[in-house]
N, C-alpha and C. Protein backbone atom coordinates (compact mmCIF):
# COMPACT_ATOMS: atom_id res chain seq x y z
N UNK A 1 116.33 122.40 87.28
CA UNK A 1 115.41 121.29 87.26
C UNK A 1 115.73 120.34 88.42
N UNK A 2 114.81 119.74 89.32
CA UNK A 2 114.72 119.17 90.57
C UNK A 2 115.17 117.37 89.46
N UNK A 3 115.83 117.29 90.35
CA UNK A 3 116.41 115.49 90.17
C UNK A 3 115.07 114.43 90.96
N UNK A 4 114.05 113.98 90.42
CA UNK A 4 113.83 112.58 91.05
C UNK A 4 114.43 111.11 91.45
N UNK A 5 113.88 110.90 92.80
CA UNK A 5 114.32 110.11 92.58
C UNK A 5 113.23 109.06 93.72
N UNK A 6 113.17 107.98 93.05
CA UNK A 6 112.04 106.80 93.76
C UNK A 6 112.97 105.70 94.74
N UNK A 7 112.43 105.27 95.89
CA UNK A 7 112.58 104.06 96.04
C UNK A 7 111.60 103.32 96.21
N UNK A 8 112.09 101.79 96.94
CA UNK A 8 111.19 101.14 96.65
C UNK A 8 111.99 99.57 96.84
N UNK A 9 111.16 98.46 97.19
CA UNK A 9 111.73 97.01 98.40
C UNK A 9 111.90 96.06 97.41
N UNK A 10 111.46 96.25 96.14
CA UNK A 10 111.16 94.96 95.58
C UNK A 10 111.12 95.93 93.96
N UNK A 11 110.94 94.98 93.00
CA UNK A 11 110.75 95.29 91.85
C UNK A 11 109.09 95.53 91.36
N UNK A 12 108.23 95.31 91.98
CA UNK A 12 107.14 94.86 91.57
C UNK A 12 106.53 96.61 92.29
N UNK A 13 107.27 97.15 93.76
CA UNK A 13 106.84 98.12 94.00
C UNK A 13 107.62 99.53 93.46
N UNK A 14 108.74 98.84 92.98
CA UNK A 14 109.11 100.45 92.18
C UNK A 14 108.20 100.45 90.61
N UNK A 15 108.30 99.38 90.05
CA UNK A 15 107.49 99.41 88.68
C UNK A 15 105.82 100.60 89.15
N UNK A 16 105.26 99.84 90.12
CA UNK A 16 104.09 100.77 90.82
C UNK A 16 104.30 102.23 90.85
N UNK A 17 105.37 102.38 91.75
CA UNK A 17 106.06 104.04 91.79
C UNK A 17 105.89 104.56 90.35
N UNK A 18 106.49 104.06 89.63
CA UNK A 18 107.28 104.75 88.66
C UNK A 18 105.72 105.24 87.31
N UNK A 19 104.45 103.90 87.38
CA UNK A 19 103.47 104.15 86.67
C UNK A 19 102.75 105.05 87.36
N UNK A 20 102.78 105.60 88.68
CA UNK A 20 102.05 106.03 89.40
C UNK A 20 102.50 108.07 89.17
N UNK A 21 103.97 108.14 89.13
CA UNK A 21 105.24 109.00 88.83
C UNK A 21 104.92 109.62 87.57
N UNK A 22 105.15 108.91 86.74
CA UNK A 22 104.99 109.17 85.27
C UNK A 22 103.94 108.46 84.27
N UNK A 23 102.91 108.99 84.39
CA UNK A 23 101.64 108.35 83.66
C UNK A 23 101.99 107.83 82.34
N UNK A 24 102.15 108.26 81.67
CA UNK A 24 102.61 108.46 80.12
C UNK A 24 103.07 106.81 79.51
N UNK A 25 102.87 106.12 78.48
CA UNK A 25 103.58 105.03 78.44
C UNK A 25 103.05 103.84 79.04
N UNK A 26 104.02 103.18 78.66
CA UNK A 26 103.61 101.21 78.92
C UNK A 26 105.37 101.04 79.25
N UNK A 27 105.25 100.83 81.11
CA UNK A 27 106.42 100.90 81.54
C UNK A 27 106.48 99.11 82.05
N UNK A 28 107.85 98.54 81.74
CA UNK A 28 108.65 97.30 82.34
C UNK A 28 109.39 97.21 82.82
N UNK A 29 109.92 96.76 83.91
CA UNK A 29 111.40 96.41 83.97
C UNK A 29 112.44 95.15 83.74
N UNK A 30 113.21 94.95 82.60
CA UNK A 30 114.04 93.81 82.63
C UNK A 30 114.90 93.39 83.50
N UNK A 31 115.78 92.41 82.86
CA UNK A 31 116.79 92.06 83.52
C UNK A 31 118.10 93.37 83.84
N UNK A 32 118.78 92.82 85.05
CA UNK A 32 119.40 93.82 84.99
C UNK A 32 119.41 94.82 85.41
N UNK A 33 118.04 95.18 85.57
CA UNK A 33 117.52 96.78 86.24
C UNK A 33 117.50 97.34 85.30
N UNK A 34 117.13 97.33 84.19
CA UNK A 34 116.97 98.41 83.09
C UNK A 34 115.14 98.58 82.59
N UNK A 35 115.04 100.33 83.10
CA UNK A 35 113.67 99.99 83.01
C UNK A 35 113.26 100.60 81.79
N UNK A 36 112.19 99.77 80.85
CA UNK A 36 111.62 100.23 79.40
C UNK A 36 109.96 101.17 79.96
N UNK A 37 110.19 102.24 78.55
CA UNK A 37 108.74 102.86 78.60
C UNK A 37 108.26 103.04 77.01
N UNK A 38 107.54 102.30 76.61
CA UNK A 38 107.34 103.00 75.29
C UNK A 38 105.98 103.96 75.20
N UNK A 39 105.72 104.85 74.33
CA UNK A 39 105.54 105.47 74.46
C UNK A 39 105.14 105.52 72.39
N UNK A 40 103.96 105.56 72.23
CA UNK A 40 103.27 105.31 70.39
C UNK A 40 104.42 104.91 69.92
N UNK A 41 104.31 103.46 70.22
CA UNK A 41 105.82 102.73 69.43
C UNK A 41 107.47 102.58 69.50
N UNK A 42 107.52 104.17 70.47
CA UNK A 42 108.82 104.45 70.58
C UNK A 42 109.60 104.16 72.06
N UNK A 43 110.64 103.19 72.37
CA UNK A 43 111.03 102.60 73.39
C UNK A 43 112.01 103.70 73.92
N UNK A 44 111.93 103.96 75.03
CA UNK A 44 112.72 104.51 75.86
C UNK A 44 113.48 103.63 77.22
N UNK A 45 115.24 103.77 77.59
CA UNK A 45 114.96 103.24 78.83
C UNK A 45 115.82 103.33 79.71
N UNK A 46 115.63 103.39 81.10
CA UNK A 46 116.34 103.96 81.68
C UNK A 46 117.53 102.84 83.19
N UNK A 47 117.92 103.33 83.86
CA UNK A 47 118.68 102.56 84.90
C UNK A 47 118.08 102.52 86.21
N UNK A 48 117.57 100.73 86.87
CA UNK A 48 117.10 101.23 87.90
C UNK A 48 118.31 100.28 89.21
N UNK A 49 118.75 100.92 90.02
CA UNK A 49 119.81 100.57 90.81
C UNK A 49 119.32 99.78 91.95
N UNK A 50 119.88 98.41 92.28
CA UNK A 50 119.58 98.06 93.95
C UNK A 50 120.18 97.64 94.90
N UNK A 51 120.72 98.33 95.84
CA UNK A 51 121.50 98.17 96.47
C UNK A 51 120.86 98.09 98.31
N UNK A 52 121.61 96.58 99.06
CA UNK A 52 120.92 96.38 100.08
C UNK A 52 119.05 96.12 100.08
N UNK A 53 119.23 95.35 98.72
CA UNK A 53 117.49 95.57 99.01
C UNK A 53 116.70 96.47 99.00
N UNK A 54 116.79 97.76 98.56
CA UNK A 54 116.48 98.75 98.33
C UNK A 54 116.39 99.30 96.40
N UNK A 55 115.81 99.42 95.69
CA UNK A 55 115.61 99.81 94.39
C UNK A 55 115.36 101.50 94.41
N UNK A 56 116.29 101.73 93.54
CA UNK A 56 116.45 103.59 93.31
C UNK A 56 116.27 103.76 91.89
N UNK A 57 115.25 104.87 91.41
CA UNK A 57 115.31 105.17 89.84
C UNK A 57 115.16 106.67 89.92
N UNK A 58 116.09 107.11 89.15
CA UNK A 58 116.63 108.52 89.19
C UNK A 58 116.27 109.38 87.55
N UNK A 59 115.45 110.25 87.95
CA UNK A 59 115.28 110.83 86.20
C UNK A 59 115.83 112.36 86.87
């Protein structure tokens, strides 16, 4: 199985990536870099990293 992985400058354009990536769900990102997807009720969520100004989310 191939590793994704997104970047992206800002928070507002990986959130874009990532709805654009994976249709499915009602995706957020909190504090922290932790990004939520739920999905009929059920919350999922994952780690999004930024380093140098740069945002990485890896599934």
């Amino acid at each position: 199985m191939e590793r994704i992985i997104l970047e992206a400058y800002s928070k507002r354009e990986m959130l874009e990536k990532i709805k654009r990536f994976y249709i499915d769900g009602i995706w957020k990102i909190g504090e922290g870099g932790t990004v939520y997807n739920t999905i009929d009720g059920k919350e999922s969520h994952f780690h999004v990293e930024e380093s140098n100004g740069v945002w990485r989310f890896g599934k």
